[in-house]
C-alpha atoms as a PDB file:
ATOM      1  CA  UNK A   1     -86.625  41.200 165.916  1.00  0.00           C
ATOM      2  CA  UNK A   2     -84.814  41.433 168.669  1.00  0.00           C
ATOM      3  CA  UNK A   3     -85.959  37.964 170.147  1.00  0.00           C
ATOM      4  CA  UNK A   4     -84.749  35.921 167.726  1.00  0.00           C
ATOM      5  CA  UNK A   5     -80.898  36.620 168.699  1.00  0.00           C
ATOM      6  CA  UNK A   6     -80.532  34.082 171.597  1.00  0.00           C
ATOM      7  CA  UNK A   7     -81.618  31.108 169.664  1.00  0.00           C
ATOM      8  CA  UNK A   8     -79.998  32.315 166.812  1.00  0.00           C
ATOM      9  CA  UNK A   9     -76.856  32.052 169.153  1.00  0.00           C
ATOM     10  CA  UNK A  10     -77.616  28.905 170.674  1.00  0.00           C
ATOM     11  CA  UNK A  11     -78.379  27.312 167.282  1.00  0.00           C
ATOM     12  CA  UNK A  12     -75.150  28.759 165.981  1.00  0.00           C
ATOM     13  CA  UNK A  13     -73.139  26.986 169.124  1.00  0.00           C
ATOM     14  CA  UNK A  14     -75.260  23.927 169.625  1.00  0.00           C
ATOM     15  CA  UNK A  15     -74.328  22.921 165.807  1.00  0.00           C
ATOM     16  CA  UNK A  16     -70.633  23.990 165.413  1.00  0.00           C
ATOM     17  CA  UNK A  17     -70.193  21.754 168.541  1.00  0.00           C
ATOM     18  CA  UNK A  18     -72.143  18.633 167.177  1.00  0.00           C
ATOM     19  CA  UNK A  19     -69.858  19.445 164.105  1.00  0.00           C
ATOM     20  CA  UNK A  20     -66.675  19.157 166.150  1.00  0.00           C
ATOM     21  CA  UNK A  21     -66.862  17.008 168.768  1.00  0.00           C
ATOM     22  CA  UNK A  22     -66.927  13.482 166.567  1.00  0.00           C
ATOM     23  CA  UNK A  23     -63.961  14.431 164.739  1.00  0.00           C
ATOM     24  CA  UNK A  24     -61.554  13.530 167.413  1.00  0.00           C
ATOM     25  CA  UNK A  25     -63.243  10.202 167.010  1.00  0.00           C
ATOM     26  CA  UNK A  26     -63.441   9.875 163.185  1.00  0.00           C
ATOM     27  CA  UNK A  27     -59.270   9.693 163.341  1.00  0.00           C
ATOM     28  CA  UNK A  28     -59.026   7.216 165.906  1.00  0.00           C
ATOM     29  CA  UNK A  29     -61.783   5.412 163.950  1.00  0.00           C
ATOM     30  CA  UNK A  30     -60.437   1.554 163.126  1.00  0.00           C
ATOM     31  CA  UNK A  31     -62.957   0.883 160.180  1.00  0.00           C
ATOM     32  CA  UNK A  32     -62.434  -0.045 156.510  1.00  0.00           C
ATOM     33  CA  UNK A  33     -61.920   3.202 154.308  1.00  0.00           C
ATOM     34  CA  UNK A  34     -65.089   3.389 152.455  1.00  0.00           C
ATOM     35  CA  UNK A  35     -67.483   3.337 156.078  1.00  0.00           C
ATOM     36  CA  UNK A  36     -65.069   6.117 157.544  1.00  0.00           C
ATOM     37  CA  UNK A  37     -65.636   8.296 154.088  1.00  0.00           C
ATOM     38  CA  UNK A  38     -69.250   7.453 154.833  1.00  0.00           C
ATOM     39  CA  UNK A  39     -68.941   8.955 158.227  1.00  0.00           C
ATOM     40  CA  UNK A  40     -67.418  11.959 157.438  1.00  0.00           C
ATOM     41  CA  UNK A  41     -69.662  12.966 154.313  1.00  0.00           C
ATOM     42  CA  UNK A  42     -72.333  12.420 157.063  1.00  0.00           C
ATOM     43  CA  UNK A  43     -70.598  14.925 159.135  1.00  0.00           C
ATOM     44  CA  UNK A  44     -69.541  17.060 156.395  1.00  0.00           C
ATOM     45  CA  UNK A  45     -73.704  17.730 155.488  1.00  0.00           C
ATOM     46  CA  UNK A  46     -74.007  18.378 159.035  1.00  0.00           C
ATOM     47  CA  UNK A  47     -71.148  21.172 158.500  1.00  0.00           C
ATOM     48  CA  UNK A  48     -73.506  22.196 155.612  1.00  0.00           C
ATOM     49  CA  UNK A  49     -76.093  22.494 158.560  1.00  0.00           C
ATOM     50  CA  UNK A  50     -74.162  24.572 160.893  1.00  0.00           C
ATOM     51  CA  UNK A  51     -73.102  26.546 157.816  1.00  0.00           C
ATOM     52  CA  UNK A  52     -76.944  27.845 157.102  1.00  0.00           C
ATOM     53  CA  UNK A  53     -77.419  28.402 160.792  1.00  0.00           C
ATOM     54  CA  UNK A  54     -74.571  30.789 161.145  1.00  0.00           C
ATOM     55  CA  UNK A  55     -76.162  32.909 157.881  1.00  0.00           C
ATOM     56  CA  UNK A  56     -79.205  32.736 159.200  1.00  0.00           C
ATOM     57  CA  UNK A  57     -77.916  34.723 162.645  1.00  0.00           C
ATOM     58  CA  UNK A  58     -75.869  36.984 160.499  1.00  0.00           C
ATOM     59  CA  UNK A  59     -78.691  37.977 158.201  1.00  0.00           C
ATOM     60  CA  UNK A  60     -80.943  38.638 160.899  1.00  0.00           C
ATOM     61  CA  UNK A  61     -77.969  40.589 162.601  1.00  0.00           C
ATOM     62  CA  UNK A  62     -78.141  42.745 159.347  1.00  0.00           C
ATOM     63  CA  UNK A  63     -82.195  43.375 159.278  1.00  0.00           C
ATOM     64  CA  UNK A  64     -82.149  44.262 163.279  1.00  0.00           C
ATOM     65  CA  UNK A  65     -82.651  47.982 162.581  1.00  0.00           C
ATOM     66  CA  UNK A  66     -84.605  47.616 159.127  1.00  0.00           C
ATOM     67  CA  UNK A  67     -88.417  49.251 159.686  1.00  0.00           C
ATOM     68  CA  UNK A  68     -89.636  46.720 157.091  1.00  0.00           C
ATOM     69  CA  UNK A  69     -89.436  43.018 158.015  1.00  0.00           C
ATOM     70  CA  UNK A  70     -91.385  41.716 155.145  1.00  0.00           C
END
């Protein structure tokens, strides 16, 4: 069980940074209104994403000492 942790991790970070880092770039954005919504409900289901990963670690971190894995 123990395995799984370090990709959990790096999954965690990998997608809270893809996340971020075009947000700086949606507000400088200069394109109509409706594309930019566009943009950020595209990066909002990609919050969604990172969102799952992150309960995915912490349930794992919860069954680390459980006998039963089934």
């Amino acid at each position: 069980m123990s395995q799984l942790f370090p990709p959990g991790i790096t999954n965690v970070s990998i997608d809270i940074i893809i996340y971020i880092l075009p947000v700086f770039y949606l507000c400088r954005l200069q394109v109509p209104l409706r594309r930019r919504l566009g943009l950020i409900a595209l990066f909002t289901m990609r919050g969604g994403a990172a969102t799952v990963s992150l309960l995915r670690f912490i349930v794992l971190w919860q069954l680390r000492n459980t006998a039963d894995v089934t």
